[in-house]
Each structure stands twice: as structure tokens, then as C-alpha cells.
C-alpha atoms as a PDB file:
ATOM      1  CA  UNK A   1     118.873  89.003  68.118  1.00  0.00           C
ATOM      2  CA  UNK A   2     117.653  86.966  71.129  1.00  0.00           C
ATOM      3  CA  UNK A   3     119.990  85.043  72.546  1.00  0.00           C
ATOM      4  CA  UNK A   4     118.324  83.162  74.564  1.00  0.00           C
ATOM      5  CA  UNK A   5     116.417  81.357  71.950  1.00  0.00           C
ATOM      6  CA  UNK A   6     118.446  78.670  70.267  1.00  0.00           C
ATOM      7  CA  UNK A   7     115.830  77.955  67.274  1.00  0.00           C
ATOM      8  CA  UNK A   8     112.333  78.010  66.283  1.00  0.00           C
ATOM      9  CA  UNK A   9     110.633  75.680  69.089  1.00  0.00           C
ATOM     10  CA  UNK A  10     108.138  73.817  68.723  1.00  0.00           C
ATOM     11  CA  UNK A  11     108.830  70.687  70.936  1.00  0.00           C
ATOM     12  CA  UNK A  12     112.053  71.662  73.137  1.00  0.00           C
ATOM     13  CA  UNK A  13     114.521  68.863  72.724  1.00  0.00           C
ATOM     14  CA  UNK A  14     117.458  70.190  74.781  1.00  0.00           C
ATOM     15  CA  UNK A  15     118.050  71.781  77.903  1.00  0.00           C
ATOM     16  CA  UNK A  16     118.866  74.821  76.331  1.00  0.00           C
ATOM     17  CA  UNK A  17     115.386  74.619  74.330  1.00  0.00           C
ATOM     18  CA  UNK A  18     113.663  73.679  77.517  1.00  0.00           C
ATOM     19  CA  UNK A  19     115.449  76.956  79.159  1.00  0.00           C
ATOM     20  CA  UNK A  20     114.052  79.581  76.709  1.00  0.00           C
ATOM     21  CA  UNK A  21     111.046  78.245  76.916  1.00  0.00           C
ATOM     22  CA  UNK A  22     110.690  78.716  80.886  1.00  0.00           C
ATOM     23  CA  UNK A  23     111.942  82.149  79.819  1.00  0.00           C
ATOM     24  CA  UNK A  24     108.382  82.743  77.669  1.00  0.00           C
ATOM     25  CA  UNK A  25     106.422  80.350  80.330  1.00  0.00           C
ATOM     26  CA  UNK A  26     107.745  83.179  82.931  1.00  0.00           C
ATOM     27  CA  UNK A  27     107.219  86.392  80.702  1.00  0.00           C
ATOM     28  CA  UNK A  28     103.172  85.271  80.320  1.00  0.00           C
ATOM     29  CA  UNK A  29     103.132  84.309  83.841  1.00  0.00           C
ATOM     30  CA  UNK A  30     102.683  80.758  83.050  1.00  0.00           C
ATOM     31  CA  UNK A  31     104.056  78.055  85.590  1.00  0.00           C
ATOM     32  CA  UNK A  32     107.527  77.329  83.740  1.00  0.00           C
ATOM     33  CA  UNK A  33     107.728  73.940  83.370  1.00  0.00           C
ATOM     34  CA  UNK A  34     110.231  74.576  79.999  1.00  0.00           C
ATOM     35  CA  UNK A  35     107.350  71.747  78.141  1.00  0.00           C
ATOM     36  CA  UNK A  36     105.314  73.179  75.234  1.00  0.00           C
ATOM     37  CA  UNK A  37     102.167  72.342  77.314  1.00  0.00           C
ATOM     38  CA  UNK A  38      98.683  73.504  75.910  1.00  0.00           C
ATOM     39  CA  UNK A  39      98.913  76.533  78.284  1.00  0.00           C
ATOM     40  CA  UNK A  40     101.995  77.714  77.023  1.00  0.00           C
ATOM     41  CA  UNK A  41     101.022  76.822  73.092  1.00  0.00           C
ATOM     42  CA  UNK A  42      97.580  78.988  74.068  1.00  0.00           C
ATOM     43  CA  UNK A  43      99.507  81.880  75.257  1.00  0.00           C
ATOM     44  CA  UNK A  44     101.977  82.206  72.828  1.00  0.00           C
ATOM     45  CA  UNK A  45      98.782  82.203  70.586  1.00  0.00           C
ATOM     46  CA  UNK A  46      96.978  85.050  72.194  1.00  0.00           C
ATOM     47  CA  UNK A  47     100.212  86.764  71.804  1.00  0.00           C
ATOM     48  CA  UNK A  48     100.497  86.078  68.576  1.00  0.00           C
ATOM     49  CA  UNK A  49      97.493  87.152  67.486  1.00  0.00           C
ATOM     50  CA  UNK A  50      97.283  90.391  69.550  1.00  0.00           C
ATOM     51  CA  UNK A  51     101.025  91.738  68.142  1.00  0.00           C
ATOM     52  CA  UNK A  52      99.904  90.579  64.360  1.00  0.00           C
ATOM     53  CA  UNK A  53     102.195  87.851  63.877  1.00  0.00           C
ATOM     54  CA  UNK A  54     101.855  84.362  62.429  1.00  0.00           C
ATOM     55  CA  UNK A  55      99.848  82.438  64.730  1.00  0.00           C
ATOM     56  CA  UNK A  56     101.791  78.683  65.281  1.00  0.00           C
ATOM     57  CA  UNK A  57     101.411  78.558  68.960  1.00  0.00           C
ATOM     58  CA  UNK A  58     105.560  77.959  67.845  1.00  0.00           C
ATOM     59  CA  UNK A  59     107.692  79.961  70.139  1.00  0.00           C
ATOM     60  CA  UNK A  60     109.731  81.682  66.996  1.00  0.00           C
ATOM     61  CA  UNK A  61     112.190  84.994  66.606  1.00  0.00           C
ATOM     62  CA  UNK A  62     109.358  87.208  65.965  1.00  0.00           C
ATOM     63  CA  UNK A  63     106.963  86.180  68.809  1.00  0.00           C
ATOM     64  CA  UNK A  64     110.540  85.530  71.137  1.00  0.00           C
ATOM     65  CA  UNK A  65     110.942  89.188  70.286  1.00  0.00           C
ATOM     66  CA  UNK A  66     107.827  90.052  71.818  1.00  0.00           C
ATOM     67  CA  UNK A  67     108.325  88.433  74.770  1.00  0.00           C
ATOM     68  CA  UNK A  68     111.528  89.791  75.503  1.00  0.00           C
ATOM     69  CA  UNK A  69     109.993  92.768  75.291  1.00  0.00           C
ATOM     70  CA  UNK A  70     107.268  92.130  77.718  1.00  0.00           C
ATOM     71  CA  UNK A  71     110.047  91.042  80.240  1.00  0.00           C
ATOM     72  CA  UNK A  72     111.300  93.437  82.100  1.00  0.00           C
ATOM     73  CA  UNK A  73     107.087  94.645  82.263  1.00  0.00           C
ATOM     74  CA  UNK A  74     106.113  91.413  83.617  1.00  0.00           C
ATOM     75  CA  UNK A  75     109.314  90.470  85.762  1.00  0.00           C
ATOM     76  CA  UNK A  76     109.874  93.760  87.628  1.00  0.00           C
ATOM     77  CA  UNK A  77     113.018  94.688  85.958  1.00  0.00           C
ATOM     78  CA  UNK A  78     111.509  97.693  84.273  1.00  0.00           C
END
């Protein structure tokens, strides 16, 4: 489970929402802003499509597994 991802996101309406997403903006080094911005929608596509998964530019539980996986890689904490 990934807790911090509330729901399927595809326009944050929430603090909370607008949280995880800075969490994915910051995992693909994007500036995190916490808006689905074309940037973020384009990354989360390339990610998409280069783990196999559905590609929405929608930050959902499989691709929010995937960055949580690419966290601790891209954030030093490995």
C-alpha cells in the first residue's frame, strides 16, 4: 500500500492530493509544485510506459508504486 497517495489523481483537489503529488514531482526530479502540470503529466507518462503500465499521465497505485520505488534512488535515501 502507499500511503501517501490518497486516490487515483488526476487533478489534486486537496492538500493532501497536492502533497503526494510533490512526492512524484520530487521522485522524477520535477520542480514540485503539487499541480498536475504538463511536465509532471509527461513524466508520469514516460514512466508509465517504460515500467509497462497503463499510460494516463494519472498518478495511480500502480505507477505511485513505481515511484516509491524510485525514491530512495533519486532522493539519496538509498
Amino acid at each position: 500500500m502507499i500511503t501517501w497517495l490518497p486516490r487515483d489523481i488526476i487533478t489534486p483537489v486537496s492538500d493532501v492530493e497536492h502533497e503526494a503529488v510533490r512526492v512524484a514531482q520530487r521522485a522524477l526530479r520535477l520542480e514540485p509544485t503539487g499541480n498536475m502540470d504538463e511536465p509532471t503529466r509527461a513524466s508520469l507518462r514516460g514512466l508509465q510506459r517504460f515500467y509497462g503500465l497503463a499510460v494516463s499521465g494519472c498518478l495511480d497505485t500502480p505507477t505511485a508504486q513505481r515511484v516509491d520505488a524510485l525514491r530512495p534512488y533519486i532522493l539519496g535515501d538509498a
